[in-house]
PDB file of N, CA and C in Angstrom:
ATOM      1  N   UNK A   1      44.056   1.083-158.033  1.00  0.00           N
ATOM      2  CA  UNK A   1      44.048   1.794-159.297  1.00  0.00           C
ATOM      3  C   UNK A   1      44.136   3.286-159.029  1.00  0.00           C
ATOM      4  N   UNK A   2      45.167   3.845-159.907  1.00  0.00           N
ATOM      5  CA  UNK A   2      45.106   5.138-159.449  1.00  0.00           C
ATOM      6  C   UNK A   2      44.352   6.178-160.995  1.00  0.00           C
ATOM      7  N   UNK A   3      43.769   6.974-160.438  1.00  0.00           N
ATOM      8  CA  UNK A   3      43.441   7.705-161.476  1.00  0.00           C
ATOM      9  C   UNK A   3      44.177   9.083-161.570  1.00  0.00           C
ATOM     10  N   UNK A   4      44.649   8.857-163.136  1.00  0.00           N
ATOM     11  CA  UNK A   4      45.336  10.222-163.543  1.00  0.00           C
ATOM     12  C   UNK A   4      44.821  11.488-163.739  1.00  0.00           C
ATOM     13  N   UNK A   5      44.826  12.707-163.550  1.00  0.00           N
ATOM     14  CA  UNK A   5      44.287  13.788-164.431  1.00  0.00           C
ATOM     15  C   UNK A   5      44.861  14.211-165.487  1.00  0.00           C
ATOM     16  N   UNK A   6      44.363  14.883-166.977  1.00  0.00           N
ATOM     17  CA  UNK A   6      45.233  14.999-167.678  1.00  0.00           C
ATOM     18  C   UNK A   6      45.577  16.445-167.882  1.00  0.00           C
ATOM     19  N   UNK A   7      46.507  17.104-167.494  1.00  0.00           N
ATOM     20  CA  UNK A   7      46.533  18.462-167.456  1.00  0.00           C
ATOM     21  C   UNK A   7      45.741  19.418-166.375  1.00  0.00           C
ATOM     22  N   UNK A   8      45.655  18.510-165.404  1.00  0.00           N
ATOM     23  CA  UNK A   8      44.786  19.930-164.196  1.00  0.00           C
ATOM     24  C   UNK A   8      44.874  21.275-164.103  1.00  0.00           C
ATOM     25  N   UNK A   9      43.957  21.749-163.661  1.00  0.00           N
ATOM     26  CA  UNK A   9      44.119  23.134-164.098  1.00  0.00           C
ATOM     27  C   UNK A   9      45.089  24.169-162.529  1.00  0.00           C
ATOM     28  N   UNK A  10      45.242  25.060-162.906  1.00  0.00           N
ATOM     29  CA  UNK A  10      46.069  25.515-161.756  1.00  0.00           C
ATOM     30  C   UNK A  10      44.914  26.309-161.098  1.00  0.00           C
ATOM     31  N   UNK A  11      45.022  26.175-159.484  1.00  0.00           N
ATOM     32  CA  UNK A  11      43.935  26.796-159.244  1.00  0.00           C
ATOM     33  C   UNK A  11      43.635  28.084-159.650  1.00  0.00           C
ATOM     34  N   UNK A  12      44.851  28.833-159.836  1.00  0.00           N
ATOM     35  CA  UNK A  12      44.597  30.070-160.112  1.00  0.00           C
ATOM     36  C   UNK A  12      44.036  30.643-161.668  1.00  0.00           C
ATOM     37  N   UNK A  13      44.445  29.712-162.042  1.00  0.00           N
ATOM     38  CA  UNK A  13      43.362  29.992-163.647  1.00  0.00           C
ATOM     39  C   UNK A  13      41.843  29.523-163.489  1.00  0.00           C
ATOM     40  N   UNK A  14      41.543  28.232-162.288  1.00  0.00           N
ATOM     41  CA  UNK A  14      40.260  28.258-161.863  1.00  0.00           C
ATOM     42  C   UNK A  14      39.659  29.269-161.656  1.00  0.00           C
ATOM     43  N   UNK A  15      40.449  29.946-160.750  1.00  0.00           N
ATOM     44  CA  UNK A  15      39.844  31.288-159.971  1.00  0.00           C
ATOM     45  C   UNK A  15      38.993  32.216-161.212  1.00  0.00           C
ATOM     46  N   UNK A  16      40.159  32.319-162.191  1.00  0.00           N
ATOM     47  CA  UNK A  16      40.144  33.483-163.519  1.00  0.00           C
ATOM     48  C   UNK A  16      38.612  33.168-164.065  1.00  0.00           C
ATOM     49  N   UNK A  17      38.851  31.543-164.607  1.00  0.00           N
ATOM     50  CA  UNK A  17      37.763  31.614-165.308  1.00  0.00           C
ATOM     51  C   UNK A  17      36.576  30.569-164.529  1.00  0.00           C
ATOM     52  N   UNK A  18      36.270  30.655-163.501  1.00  0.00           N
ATOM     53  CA  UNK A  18      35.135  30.448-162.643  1.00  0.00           C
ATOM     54  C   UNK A  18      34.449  31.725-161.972  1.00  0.00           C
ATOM     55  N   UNK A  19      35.369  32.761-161.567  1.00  0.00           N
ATOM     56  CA  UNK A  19      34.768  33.534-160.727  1.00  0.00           C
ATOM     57  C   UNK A  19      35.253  34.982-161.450  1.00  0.00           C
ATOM     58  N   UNK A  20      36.578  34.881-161.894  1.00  0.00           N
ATOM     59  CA  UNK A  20      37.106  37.086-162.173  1.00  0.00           C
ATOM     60  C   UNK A  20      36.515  36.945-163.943  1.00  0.00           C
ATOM     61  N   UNK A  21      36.917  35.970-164.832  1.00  0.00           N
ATOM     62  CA  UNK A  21      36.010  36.620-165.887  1.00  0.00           C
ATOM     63  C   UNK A  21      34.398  36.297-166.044  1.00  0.00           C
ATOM     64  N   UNK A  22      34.118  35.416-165.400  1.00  0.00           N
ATOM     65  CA  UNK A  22      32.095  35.619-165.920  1.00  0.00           C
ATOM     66  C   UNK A  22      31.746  36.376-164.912  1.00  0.00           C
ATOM     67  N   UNK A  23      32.022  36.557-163.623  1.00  0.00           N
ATOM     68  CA  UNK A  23      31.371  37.868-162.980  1.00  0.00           C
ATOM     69  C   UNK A  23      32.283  39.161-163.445  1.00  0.00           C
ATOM     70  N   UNK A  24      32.764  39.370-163.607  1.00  0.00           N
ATOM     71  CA  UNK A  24      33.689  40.433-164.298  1.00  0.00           C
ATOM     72  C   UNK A  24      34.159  40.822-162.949  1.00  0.00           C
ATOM     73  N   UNK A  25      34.943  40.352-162.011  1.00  0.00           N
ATOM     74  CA  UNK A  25      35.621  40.470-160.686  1.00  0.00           C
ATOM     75  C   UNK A  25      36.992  41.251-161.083  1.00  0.00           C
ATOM     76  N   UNK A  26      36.990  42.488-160.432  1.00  0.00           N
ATOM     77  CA  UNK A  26      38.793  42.792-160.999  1.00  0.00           C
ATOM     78  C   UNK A  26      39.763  42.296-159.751  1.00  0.00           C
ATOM     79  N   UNK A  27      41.036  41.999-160.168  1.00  0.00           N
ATOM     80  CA  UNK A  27      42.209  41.382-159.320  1.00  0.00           C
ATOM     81  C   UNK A  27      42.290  42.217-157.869  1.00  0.00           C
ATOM     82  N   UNK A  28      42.055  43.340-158.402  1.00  0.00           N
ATOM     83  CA  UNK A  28      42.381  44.481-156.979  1.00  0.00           C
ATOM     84  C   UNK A  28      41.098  44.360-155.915  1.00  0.00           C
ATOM     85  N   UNK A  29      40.023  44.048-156.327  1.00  0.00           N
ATOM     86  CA  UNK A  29      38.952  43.784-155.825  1.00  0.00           C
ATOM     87  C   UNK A  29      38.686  42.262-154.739  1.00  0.00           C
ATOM     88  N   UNK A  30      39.462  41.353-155.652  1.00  0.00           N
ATOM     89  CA  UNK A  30      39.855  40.114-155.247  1.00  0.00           C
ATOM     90  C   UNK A  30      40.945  40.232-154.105  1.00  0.00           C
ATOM     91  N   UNK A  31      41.673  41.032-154.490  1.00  0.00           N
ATOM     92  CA  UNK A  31      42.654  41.236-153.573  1.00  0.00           C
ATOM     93  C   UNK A  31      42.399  41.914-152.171  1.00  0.00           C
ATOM     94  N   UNK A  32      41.538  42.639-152.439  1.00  0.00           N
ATOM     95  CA  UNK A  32      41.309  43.297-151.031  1.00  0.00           C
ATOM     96  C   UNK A  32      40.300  42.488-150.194  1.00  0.00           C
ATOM     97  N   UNK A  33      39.305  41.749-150.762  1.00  0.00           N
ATOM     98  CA  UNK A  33      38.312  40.989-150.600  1.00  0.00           C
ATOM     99  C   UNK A  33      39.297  39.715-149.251  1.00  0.00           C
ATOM    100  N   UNK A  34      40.263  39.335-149.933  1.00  0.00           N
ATOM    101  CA  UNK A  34      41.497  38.423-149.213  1.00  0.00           C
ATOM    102  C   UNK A  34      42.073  38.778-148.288  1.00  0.00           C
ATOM    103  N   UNK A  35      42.313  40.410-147.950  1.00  0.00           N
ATOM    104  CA  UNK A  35      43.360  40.730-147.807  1.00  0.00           C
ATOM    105  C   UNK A  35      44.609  40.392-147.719  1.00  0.00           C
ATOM    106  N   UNK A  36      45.250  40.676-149.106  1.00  0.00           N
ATOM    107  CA  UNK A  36      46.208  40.292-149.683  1.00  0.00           C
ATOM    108  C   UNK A  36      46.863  41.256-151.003  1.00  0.00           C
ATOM    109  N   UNK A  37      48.017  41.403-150.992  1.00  0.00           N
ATOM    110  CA  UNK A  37      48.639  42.469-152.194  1.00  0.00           C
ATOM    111  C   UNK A  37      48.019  42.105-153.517  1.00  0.00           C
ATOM    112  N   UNK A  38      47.585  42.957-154.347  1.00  0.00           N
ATOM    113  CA  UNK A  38      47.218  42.991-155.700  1.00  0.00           C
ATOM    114  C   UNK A  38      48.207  42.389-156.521  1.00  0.00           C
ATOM    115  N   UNK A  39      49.557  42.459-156.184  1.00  0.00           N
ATOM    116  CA  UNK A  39      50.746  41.192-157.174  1.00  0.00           C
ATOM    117  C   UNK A  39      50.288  39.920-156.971  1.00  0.00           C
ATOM    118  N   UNK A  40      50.023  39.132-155.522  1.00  0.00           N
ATOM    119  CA  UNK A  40      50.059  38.171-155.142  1.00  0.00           C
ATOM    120  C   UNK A  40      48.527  37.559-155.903  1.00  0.00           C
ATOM    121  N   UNK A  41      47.809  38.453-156.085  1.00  0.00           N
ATOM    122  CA  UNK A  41      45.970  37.783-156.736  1.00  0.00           C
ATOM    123  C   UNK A  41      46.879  37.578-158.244  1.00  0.00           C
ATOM    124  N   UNK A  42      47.647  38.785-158.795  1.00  0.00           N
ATOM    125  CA  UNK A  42      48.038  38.554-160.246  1.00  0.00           C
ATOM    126  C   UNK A  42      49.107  37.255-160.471  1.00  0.00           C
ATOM    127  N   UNK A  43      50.344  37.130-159.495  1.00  0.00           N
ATOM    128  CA  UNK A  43      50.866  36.333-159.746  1.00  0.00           C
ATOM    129  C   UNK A  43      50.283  34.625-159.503  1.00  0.00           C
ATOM    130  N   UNK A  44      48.959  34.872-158.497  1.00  0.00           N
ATOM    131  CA  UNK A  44      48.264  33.592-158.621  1.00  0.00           C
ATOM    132  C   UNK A  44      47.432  32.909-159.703  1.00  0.00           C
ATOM    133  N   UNK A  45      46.664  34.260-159.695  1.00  0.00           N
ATOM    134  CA  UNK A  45      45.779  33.898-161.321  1.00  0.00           C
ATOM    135  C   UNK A  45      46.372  33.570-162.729  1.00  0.00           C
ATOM    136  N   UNK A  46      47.838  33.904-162.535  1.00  0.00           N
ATOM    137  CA  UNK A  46      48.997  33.879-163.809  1.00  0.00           C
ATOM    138  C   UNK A  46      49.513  31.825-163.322  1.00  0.00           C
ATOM    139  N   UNK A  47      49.301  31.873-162.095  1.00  0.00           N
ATOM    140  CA  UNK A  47      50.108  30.326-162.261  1.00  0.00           C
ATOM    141  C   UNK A  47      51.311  30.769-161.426  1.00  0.00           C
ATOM    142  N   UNK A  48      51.718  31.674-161.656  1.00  0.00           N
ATOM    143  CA  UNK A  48      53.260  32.005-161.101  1.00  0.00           C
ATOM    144  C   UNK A  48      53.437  31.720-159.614  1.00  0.00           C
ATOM    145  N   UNK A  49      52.336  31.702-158.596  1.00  0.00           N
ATOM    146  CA  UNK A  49      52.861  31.411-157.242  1.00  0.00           C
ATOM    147  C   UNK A  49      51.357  30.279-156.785  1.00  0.00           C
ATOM    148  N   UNK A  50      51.424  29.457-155.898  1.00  0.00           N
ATOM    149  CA  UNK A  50      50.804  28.342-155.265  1.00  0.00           C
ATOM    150  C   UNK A  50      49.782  29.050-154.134  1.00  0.00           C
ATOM    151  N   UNK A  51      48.344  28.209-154.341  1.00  0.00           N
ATOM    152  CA  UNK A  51      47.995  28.435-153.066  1.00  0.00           C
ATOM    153  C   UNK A  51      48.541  27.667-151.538  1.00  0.00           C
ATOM    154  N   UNK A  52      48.648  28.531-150.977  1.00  0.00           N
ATOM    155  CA  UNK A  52      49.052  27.886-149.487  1.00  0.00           C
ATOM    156  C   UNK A  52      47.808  27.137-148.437  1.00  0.00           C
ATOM    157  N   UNK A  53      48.007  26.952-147.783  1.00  0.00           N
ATOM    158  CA  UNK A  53      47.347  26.873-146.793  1.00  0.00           C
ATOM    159  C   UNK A  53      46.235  27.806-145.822  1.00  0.00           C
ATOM    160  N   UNK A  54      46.902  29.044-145.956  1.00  0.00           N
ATOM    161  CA  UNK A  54      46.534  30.436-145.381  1.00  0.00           C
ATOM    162  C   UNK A  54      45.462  30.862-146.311  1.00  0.00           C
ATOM    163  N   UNK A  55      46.291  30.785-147.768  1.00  0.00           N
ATOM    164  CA  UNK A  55      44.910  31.237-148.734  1.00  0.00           C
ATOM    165  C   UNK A  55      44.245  30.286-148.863  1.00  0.00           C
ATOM    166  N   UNK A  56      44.154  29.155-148.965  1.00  0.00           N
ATOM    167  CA  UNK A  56      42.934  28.171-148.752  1.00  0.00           C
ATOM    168  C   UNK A  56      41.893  28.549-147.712  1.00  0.00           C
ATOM    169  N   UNK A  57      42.385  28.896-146.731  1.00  0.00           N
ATOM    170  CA  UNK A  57      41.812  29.551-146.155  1.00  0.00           C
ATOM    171  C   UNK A  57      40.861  30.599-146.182  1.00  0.00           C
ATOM    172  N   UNK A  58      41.523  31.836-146.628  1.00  0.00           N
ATOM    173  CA  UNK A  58      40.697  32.147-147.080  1.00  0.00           C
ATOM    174  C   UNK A  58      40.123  32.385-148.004  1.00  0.00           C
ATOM    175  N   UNK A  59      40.201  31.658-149.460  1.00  0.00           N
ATOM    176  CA  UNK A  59      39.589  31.317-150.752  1.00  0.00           C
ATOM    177  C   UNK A  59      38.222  30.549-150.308  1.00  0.00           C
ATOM    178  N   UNK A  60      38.246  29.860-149.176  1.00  0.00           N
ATOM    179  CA  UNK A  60      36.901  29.634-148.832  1.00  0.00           C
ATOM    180  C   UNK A  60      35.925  30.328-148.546  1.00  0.00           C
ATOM    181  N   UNK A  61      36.389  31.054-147.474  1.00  0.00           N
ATOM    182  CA  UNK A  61      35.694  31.919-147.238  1.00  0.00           C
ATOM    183  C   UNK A  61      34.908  33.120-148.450  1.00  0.00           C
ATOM    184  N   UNK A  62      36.122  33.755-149.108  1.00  0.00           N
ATOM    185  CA  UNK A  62      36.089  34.789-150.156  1.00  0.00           C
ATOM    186  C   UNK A  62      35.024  34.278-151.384  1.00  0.00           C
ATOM    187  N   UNK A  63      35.660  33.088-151.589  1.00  0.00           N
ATOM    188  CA  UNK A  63      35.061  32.378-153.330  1.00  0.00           C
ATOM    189  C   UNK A  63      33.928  31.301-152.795  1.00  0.00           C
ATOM    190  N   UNK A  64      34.007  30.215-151.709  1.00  0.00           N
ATOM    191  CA  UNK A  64      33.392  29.358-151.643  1.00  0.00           C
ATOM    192  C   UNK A  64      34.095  28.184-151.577  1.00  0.00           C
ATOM    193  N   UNK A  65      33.553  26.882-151.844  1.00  0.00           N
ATOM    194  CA  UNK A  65      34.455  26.024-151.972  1.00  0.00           C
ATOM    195  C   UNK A  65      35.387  25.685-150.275  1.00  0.00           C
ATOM    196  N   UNK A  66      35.703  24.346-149.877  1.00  0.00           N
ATOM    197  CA  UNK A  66      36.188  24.152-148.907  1.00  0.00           C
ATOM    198  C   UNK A  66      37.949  24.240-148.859  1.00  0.00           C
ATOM    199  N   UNK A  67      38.681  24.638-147.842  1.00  0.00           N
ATOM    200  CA  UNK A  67      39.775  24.698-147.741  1.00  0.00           C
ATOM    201  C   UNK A  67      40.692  23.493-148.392  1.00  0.00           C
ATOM    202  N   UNK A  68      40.062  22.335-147.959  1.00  0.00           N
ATOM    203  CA  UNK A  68      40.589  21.080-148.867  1.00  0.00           C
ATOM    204  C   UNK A  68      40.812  21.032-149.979  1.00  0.00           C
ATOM    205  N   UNK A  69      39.460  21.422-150.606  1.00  0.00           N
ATOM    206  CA  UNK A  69      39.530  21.383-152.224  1.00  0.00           C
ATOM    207  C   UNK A  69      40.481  22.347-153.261  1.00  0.00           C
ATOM    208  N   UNK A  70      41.043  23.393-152.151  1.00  0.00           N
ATOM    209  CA  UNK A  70      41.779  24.346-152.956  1.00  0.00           C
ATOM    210  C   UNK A  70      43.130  24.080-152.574  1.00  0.00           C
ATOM    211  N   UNK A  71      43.387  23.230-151.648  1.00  0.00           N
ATOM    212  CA  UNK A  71      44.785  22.626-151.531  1.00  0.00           C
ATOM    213  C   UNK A  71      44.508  21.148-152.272  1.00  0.00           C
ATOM    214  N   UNK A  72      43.866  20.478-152.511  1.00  0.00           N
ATOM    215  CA  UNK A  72      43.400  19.048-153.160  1.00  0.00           C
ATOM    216  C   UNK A  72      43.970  19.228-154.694  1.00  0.00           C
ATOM    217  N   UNK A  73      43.536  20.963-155.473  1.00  0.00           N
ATOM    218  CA  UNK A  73      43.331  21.240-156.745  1.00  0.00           C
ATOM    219  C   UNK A  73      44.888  21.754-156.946  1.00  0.00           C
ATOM    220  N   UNK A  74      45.741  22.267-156.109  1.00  0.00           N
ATOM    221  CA  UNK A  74      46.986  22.923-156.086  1.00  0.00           C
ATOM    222  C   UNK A  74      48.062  21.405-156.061  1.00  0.00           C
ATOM    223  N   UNK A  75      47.585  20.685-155.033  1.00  0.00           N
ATOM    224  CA  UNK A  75      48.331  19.418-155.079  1.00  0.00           C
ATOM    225  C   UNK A  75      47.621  18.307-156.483  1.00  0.00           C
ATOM    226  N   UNK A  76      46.949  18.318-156.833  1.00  0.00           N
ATOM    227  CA  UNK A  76      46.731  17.626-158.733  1.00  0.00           C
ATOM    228  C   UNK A  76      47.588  18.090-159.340  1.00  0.00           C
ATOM    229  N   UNK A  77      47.748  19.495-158.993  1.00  0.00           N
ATOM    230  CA  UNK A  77      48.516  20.100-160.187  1.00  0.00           C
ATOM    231  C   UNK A  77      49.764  19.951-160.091  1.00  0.00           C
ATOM    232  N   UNK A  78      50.305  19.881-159.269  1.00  0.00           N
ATOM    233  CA  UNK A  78      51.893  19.998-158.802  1.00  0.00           C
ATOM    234  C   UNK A  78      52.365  18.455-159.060  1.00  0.00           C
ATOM    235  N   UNK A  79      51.644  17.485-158.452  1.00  0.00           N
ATOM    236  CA  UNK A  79      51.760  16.461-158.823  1.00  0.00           C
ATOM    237  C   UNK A  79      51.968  16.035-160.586  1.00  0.00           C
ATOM    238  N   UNK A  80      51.334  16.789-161.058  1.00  0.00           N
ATOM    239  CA  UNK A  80      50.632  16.441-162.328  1.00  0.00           C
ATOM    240  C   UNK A  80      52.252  16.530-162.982  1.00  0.00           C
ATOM    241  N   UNK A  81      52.189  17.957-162.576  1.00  0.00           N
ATOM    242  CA  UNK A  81      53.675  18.621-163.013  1.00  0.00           C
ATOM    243  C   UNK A  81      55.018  17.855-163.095  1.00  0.00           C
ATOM    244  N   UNK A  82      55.098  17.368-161.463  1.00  0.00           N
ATOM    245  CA  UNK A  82      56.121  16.832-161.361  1.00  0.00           C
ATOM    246  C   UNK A  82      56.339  15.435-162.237  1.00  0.00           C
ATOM    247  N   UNK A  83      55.151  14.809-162.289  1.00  0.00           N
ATOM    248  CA  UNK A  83      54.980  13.345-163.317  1.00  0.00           C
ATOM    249  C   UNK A  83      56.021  13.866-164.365  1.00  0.00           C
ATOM    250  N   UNK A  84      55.617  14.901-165.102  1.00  0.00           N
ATOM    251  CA  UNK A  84      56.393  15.422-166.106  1.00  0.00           C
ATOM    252  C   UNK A  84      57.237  15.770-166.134  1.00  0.00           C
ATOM    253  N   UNK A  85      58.089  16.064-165.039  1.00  0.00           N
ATOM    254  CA  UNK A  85      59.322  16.357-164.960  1.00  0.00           C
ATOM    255  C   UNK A  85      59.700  15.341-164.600  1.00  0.00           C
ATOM    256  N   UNK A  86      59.860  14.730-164.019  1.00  0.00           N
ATOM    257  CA  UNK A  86      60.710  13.795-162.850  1.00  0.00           C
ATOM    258  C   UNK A  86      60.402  12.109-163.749  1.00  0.00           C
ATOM    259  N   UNK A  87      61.527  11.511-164.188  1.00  0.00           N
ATOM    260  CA  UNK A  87      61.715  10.771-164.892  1.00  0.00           C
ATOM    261  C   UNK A  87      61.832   9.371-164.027  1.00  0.00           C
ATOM    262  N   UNK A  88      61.104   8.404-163.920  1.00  0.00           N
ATOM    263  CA  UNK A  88      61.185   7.263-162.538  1.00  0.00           C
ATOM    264  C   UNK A  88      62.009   6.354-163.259  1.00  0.00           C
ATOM    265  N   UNK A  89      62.214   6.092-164.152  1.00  0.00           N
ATOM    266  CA  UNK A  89      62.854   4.598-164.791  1.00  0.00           C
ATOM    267  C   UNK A  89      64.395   4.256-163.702  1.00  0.00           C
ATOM    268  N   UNK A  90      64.464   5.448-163.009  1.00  0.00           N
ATOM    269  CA  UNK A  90      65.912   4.919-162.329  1.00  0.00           C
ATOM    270  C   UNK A  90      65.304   4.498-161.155  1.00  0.00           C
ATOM    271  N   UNK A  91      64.037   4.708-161.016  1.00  0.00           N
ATOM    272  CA  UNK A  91      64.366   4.205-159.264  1.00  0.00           C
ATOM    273  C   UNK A  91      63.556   2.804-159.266  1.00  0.00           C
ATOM    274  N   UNK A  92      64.153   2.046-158.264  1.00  0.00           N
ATOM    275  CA  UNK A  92      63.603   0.801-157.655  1.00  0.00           C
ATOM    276  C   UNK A  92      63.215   0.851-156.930  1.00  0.00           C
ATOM    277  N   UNK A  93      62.292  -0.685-156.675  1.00  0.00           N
ATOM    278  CA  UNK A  93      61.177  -0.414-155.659  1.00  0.00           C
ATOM    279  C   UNK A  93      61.740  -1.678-154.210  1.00  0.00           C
ATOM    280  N   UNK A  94      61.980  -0.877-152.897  1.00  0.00           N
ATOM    281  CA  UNK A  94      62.364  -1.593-151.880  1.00  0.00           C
ATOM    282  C   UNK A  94      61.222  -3.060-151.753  1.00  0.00           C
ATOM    283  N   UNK A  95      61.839  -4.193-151.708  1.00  0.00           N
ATOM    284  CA  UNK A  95      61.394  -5.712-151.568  1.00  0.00           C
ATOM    285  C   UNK A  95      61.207  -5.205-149.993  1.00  0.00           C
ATOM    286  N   UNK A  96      60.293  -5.367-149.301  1.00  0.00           N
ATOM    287  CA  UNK A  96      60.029  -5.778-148.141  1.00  0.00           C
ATOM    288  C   UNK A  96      59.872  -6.885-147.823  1.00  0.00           C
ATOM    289  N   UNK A  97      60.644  -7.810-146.296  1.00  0.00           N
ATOM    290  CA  UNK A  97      60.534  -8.958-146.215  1.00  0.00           C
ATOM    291  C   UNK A  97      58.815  -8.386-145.234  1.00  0.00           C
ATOM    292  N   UNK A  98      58.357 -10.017-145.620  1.00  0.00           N
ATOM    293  CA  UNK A  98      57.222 -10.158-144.526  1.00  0.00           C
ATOM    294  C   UNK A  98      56.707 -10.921-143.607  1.00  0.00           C
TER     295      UNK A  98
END
């Protein structure tokens, strides 16, 4: 049984509203905290670019939370995404002999 999520959140809006708006954290602050460009905290917290691997990295460190879980929460989402895009009714499923 697989379980769906419905709409996961992108990590980077996690980020927004777990950690930059109730502590009142600014992006540039976040950003240096990472070291990492002040576009790259904005275009993450916007959705617009993925955490990697590297920033999992260090989002652990910085925010908390284990490296897994912030690639675990990036891959829900992408997944989630693609469900919605990507239309299966054409494909078949290979019969394996056994």
């Amino acid at each position: 049984m697989t379980l769906k999520q419905h709409n996961p959140m992108h990590p980077g809006a996690f980020i927004k509203r777990v950690y930059i708006d109730p502590f009142n954290i600014g992006s540039n602050e976040l950003a240096r905290k990472l070291q990492v460009s002040p576009g790259l905290i904005s275009r993450l917290i916007n959705g617009k670019t993925d955490v990697s691997p590297a920033m999992a990295l260090k989002l652990s460190v910085v925010l908390g939370r284990s490296p897994e879980s912030w690639l675990l929460m990036q891959d829900n989402f992408d997944l989630w995404k693609a469900r919605k895009e990507i239309n299966l009714g054409n494909y078949d499923t290979i019969e394996f002999a056994v």
